[in-house]
N, C-alpha and C. Protein backbone atom coordinates (compact mmCIF):
# COMPACT_ATOMS: atom_id res chain seq x y z
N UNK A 1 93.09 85.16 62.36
CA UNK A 1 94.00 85.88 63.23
C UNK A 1 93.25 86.50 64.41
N UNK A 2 91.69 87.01 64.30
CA UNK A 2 91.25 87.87 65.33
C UNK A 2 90.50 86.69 66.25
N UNK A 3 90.77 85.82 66.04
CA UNK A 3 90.01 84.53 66.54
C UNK A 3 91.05 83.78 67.32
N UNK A 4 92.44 83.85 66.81
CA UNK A 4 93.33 83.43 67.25
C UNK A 4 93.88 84.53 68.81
N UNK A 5 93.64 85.47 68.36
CA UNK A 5 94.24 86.42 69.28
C UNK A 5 93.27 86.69 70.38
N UNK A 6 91.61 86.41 69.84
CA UNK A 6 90.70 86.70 71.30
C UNK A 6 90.81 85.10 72.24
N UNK A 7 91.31 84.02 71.54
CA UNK A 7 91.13 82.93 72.15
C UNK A 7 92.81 83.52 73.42
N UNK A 8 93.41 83.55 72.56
CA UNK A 8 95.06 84.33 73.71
C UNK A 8 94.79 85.12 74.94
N UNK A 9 93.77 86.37 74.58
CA UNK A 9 93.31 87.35 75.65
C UNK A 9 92.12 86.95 76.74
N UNK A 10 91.78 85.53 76.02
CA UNK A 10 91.02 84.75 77.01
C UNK A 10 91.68 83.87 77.86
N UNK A 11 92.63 83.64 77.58
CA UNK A 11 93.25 82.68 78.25
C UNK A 11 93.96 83.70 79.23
N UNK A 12 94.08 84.73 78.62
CA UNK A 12 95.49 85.50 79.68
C UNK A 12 94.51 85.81 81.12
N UNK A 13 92.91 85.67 81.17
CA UNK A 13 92.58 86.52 82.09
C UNK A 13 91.63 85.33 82.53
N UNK A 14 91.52 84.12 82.64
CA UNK A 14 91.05 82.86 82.44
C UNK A 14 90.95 82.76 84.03
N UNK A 15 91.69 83.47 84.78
CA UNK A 15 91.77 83.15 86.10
C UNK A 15 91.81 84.50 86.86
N UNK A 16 91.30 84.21 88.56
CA UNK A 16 91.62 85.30 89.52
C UNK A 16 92.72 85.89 89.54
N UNK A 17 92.98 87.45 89.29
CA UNK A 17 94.30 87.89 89.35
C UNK A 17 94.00 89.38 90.13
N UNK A 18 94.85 89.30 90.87
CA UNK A 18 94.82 90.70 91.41
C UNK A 18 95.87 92.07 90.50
N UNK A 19 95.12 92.75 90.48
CA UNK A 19 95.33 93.97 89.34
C UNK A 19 96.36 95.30 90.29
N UNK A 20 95.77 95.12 91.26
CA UNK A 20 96.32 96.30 92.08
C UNK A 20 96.11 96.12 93.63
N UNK A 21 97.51 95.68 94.10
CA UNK A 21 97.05 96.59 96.25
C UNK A 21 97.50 97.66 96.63
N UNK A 22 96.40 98.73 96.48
CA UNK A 22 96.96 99.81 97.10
C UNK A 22 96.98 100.09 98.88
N UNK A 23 98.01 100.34 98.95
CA UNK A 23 97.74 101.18 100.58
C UNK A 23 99.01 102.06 100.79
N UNK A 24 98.82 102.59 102.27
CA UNK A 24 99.68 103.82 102.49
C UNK A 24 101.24 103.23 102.79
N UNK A 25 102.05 103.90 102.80
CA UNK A 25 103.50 103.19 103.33
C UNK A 25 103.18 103.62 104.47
N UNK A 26 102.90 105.04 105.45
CA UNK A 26 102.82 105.23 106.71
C UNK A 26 101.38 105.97 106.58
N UNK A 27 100.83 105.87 107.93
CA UNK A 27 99.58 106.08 108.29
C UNK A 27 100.14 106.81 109.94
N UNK A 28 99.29 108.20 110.44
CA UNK A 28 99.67 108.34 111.46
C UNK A 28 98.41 107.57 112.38
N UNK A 29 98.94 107.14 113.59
CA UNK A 29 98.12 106.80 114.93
C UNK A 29 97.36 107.20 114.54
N UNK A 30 95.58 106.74 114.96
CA UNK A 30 94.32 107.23 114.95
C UNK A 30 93.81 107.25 113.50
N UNK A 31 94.32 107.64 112.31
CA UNK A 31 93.65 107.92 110.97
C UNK A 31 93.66 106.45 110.48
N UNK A 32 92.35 106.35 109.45
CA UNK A 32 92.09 105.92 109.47
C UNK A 32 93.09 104.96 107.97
N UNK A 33 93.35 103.73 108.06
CA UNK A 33 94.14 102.65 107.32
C UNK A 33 93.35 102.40 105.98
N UNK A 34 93.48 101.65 105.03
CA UNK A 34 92.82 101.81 103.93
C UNK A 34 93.36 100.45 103.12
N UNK A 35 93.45 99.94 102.91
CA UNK A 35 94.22 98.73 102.34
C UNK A 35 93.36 98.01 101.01
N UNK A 36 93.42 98.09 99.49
CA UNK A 36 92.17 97.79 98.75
C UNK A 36 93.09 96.87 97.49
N UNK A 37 92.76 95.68 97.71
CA UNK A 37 92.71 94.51 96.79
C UNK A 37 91.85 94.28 95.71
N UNK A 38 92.61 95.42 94.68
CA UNK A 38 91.38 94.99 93.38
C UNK A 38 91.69 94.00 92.88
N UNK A 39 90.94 93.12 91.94
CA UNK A 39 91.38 92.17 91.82
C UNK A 39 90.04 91.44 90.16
N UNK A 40 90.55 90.88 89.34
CA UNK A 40 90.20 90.66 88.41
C UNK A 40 89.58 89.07 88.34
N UNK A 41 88.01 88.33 87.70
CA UNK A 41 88.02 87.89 87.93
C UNK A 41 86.85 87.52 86.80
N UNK A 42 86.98 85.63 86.37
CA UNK A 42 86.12 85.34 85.29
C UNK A 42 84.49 85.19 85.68
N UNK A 43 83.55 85.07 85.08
CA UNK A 43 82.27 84.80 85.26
C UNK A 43 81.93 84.01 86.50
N UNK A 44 82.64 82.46 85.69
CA UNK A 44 82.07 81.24 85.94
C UNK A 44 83.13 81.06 87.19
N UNK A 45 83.83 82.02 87.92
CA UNK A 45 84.57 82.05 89.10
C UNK A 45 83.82 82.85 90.26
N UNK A 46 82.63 83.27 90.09
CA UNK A 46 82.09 83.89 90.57
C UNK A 46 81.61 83.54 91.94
N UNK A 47 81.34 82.28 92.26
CA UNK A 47 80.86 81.25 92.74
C UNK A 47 81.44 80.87 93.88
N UNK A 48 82.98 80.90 93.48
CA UNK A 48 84.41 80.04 93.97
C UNK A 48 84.98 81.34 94.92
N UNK A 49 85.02 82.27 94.57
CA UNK A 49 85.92 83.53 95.30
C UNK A 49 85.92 83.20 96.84
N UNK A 50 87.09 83.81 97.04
CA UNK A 50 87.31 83.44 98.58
C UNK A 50 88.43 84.56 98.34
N UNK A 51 88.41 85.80 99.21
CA UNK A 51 89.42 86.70 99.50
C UNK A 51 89.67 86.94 101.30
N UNK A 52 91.01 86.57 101.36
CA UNK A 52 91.58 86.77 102.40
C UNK A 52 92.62 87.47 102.68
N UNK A 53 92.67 88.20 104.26
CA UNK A 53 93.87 89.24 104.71
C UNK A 53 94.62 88.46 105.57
N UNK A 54 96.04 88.61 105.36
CA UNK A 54 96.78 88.08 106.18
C UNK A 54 98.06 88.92 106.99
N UNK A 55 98.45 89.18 108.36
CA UNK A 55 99.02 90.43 108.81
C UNK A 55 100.44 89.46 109.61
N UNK A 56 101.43 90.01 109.13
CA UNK A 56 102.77 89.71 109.17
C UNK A 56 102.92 88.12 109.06
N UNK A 57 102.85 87.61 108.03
CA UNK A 57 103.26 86.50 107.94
C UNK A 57 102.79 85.18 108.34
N UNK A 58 101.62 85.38 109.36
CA UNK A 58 100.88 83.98 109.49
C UNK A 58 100.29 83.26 108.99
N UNK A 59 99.83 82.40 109.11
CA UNK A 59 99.21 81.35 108.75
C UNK A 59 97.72 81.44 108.25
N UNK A 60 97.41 81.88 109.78
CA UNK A 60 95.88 82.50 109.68
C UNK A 60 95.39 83.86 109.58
N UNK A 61 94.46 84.24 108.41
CA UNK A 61 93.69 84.99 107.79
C UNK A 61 93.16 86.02 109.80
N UNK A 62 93.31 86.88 109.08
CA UNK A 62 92.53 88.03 110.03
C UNK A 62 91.48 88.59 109.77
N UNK A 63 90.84 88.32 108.23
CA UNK A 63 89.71 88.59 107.32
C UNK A 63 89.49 87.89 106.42
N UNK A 64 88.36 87.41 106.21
CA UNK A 64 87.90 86.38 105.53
C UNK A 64 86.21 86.89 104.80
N UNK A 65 86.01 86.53 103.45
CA UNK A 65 85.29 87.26 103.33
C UNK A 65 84.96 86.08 101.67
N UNK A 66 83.79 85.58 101.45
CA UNK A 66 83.43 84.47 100.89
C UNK A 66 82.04 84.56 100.20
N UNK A 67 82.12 85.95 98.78
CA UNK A 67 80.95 86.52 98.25
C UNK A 67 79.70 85.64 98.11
N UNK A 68 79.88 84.28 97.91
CA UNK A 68 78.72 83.53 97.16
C UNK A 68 77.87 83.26 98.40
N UNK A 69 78.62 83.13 99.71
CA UNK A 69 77.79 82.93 100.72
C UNK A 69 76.82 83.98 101.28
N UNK A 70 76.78 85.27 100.39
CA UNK A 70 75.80 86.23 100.94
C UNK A 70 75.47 86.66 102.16
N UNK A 71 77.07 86.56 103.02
CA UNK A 71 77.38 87.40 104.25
C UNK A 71 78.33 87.78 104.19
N UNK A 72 78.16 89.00 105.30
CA UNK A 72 79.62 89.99 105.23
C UNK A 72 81.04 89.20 105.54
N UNK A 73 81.95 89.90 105.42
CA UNK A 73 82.96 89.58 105.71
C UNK A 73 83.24 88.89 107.38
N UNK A 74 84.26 87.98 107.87
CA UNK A 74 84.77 87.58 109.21
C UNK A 74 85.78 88.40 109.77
N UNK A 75 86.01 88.68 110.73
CA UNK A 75 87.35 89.05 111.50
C UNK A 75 87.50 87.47 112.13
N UNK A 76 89.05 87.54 111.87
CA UNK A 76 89.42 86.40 112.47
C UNK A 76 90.39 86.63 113.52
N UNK A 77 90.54 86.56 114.68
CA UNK A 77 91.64 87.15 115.67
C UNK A 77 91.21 88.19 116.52
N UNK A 78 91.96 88.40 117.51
CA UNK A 78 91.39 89.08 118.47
C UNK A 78 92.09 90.80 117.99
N UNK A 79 93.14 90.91 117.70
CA UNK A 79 93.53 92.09 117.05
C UNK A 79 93.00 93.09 116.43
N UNK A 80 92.11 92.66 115.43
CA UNK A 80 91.81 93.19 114.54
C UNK A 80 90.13 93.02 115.00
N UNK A 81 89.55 92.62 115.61
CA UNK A 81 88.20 92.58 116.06
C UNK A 81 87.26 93.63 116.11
N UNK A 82 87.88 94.92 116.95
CA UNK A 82 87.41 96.14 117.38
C UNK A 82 87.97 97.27 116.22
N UNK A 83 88.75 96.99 115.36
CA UNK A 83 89.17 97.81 114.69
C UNK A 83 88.55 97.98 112.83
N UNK A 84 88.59 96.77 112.61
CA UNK A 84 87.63 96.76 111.21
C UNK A 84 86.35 96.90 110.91
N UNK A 85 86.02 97.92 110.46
CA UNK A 85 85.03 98.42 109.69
C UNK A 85 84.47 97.18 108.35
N UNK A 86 83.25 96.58 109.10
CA UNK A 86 82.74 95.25 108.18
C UNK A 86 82.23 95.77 107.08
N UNK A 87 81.38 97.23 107.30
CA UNK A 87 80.74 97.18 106.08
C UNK A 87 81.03 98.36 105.45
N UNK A 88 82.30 98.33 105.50
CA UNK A 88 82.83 99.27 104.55
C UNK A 88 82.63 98.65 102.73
N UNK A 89 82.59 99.70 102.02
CA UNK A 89 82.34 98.90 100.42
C UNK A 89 83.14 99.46 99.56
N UNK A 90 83.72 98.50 98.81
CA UNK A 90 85.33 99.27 98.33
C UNK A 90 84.72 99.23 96.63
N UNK A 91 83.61 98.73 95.90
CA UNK A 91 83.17 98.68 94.90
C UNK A 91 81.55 98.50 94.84
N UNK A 92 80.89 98.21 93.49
CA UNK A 92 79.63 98.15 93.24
C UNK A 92 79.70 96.77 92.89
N UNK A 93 80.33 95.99 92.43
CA UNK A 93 80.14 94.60 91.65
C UNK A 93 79.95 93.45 93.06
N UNK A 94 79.29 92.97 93.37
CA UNK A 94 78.46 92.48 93.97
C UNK A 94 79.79 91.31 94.90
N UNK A 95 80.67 90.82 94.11
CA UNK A 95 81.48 90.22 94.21
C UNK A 95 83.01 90.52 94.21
N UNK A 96 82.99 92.14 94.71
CA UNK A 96 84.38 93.20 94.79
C UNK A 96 84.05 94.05 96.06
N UNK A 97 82.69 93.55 96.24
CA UNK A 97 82.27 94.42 97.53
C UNK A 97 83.00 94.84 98.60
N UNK A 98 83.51 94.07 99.17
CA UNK A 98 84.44 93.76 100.65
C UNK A 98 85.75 93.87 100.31
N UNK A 99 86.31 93.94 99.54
CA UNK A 99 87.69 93.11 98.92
C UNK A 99 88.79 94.10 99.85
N UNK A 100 87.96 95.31 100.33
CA UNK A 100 89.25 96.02 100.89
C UNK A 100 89.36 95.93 102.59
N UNK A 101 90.26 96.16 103.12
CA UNK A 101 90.39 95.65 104.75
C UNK A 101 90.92 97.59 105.24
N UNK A 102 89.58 97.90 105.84
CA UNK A 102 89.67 99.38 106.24
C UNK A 102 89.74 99.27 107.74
N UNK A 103 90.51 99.65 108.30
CA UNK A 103 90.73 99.61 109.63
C UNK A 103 90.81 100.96 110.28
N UNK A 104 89.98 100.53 111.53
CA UNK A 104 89.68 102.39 112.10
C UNK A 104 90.49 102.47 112.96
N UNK A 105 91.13 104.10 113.60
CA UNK A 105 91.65 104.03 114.99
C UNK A 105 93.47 102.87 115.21
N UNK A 106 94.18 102.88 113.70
CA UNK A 106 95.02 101.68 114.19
C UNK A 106 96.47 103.07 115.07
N UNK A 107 97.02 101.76 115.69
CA UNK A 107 97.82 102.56 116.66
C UNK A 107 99.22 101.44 115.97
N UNK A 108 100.55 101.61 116.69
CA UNK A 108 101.51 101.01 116.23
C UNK A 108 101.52 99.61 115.78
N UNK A 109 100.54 98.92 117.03
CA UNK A 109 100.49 97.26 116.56
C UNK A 109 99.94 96.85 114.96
N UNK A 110 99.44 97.86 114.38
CA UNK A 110 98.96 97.29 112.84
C UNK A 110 99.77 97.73 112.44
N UNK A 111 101.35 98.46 112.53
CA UNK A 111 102.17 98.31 111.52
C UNK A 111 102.61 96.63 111.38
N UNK A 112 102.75 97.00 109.87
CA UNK A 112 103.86 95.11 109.66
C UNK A 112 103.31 94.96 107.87
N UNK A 113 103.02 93.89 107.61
CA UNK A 113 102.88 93.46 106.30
C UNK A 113 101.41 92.58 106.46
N UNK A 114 101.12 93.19 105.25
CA UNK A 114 99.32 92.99 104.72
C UNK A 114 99.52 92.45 103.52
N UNK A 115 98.62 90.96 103.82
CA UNK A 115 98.89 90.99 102.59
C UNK A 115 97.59 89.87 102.03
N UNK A 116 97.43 90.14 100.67
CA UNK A 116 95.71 89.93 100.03
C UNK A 116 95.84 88.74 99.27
N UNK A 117 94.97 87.58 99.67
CA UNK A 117 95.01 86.71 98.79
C UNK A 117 93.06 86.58 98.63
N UNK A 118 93.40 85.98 96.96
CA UNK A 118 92.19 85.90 96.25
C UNK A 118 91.74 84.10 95.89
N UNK A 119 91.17 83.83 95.72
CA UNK A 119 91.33 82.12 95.00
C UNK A 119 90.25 81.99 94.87
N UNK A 120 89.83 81.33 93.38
CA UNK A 120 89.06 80.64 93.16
C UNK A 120 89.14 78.85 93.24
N UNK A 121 88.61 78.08 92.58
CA UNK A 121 88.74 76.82 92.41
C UNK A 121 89.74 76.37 91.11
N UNK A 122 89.92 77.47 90.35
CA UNK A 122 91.25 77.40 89.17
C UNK A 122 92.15 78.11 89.80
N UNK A 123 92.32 79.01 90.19
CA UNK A 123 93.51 79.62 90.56
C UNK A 123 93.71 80.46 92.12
N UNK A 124 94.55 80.78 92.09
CA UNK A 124 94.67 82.18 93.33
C UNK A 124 95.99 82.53 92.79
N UNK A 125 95.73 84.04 93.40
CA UNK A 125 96.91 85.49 93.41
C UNK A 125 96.70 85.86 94.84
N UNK A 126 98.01 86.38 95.05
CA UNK A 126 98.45 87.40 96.33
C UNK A 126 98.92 88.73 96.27
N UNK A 127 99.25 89.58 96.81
CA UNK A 127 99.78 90.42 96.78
C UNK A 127 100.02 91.13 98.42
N UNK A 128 101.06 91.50 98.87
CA UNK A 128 101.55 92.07 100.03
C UNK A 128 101.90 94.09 100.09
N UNK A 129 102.00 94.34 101.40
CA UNK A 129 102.53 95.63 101.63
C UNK A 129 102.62 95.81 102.71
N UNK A 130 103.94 96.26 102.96
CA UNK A 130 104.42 96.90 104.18
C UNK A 130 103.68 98.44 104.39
N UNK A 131 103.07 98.36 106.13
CA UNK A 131 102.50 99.37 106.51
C UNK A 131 103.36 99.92 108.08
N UNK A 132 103.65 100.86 107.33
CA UNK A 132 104.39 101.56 109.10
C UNK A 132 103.16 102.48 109.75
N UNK A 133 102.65 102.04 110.83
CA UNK A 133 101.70 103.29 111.84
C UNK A 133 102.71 103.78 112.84
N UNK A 134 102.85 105.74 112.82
CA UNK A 134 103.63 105.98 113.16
C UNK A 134 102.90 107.03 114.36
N UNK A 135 102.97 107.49 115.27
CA UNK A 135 102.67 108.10 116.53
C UNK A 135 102.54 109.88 115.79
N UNK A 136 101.89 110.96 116.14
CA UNK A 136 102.17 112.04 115.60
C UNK A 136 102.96 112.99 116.14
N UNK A 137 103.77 112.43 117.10
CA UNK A 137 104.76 113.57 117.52
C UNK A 137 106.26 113.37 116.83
N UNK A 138 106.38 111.75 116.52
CA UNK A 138 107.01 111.58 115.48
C UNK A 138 106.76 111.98 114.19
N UNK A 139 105.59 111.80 113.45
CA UNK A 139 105.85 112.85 112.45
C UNK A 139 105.94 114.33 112.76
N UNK A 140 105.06 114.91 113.21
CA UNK A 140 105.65 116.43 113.72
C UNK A 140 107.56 116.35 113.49
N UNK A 141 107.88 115.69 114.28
CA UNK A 141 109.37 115.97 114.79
C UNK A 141 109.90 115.44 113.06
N UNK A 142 109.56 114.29 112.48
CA UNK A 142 110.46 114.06 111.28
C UNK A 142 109.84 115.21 110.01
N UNK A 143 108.96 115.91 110.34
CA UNK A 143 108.32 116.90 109.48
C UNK A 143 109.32 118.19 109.19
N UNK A 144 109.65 118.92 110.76
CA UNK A 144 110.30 119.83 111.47
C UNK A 144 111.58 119.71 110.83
N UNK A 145 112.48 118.51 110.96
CA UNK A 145 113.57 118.13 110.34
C UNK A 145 113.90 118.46 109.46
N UNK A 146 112.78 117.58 108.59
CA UNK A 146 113.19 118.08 106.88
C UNK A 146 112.46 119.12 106.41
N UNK A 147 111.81 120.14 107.02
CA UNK A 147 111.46 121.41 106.73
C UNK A 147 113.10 122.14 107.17
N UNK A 148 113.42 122.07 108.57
CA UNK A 148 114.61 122.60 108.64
C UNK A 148 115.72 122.44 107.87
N UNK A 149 116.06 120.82 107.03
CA UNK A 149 116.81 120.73 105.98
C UNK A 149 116.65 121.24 104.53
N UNK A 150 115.65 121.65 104.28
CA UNK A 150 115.17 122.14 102.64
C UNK A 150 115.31 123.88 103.35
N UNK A 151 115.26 124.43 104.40
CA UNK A 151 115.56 125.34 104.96
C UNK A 151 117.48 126.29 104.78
N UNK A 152 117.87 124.88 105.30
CA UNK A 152 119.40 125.61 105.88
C UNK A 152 120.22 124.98 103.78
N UNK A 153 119.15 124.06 103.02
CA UNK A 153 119.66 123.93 101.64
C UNK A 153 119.48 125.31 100.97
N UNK A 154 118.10 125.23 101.15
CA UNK A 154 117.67 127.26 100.26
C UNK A 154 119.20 128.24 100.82
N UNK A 155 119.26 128.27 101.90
CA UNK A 155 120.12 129.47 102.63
C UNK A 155 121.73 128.38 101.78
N UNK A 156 122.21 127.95 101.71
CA UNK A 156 123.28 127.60 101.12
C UNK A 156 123.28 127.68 100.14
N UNK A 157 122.29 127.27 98.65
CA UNK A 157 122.35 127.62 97.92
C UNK A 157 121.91 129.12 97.41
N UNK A 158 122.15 129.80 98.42
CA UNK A 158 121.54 131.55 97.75
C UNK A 158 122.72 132.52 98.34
């Protein structure tokens, strides 16, 4: 039975899988973006990894980043060129290094959808997220709002 069941828990994790993408729903102008693709992965895949960012829906990767080759990550596109932070390090495992896409200084054009793909030579996983970058006088002003609404609620209910 315990032979039966470690051969099951081997199989379940037999391949690249991404575990978690975290990032922000809104980010104001200027601060800094954060976007981190953890992601799970076998030994003998070690070799094969290829993690890529992809920003609203295209085709082509805006980050590219290919551990076995023992260089940093690519920017791909003119967008994102001046704004990513290459050697940012989102882990210690030699081969999780890069996996996250930290972007400095983004202004409205990096709102949209991010989204992380992993692949080895057995498999690949994705995972996406919508990012709104919002200006700070807009938040100020949508801040003000709903301070003034939890405001004029207290005074109604008292």
């Amino acid at each position: 039975v315990t032979v039966a069941l470690l051969a099951q828990i081997s199989v379940m994790v037999s391949a690249v899988h991404i575990s978690h993408l975290s990032a922000p729903s809104v980010v104001l102008v200027g601060d800094e973006l954060l976007l981190d693709c953890d992601f799970s992965y076998q030994e003998s895949e070690s070799s094969q990894l290829d993690l890529k960012w992809y920003f609203n829906s295209s085709p082509f990767p805006i980050y590219q980043w290919v551990p076995s080759m023992q260089k940093g990550p690519q920017v791909i596109g003119d967008l994102f060129k001046n704004n990513l932070d290459l050697l940012y390090s989102a882990h210690n495992d030699t081969f999780k290094k890069h996996r996250a896409l930290h972007i400095l200084n983004p202004d409205h054009r990096f709102s949209g959808t991010y989204m992380c793909k992993v692949s080895s030579f057995v498999d690949e996983d994705f995972q996406q997220k919508e990012v709104l970058i919002i200006g700070k006088q807009i938040y100020h002003r949508t801040r003000k709002v709903a301070d003034e609404e939890k405001s004029t609620k207290l005074i109604n209910e008292t």
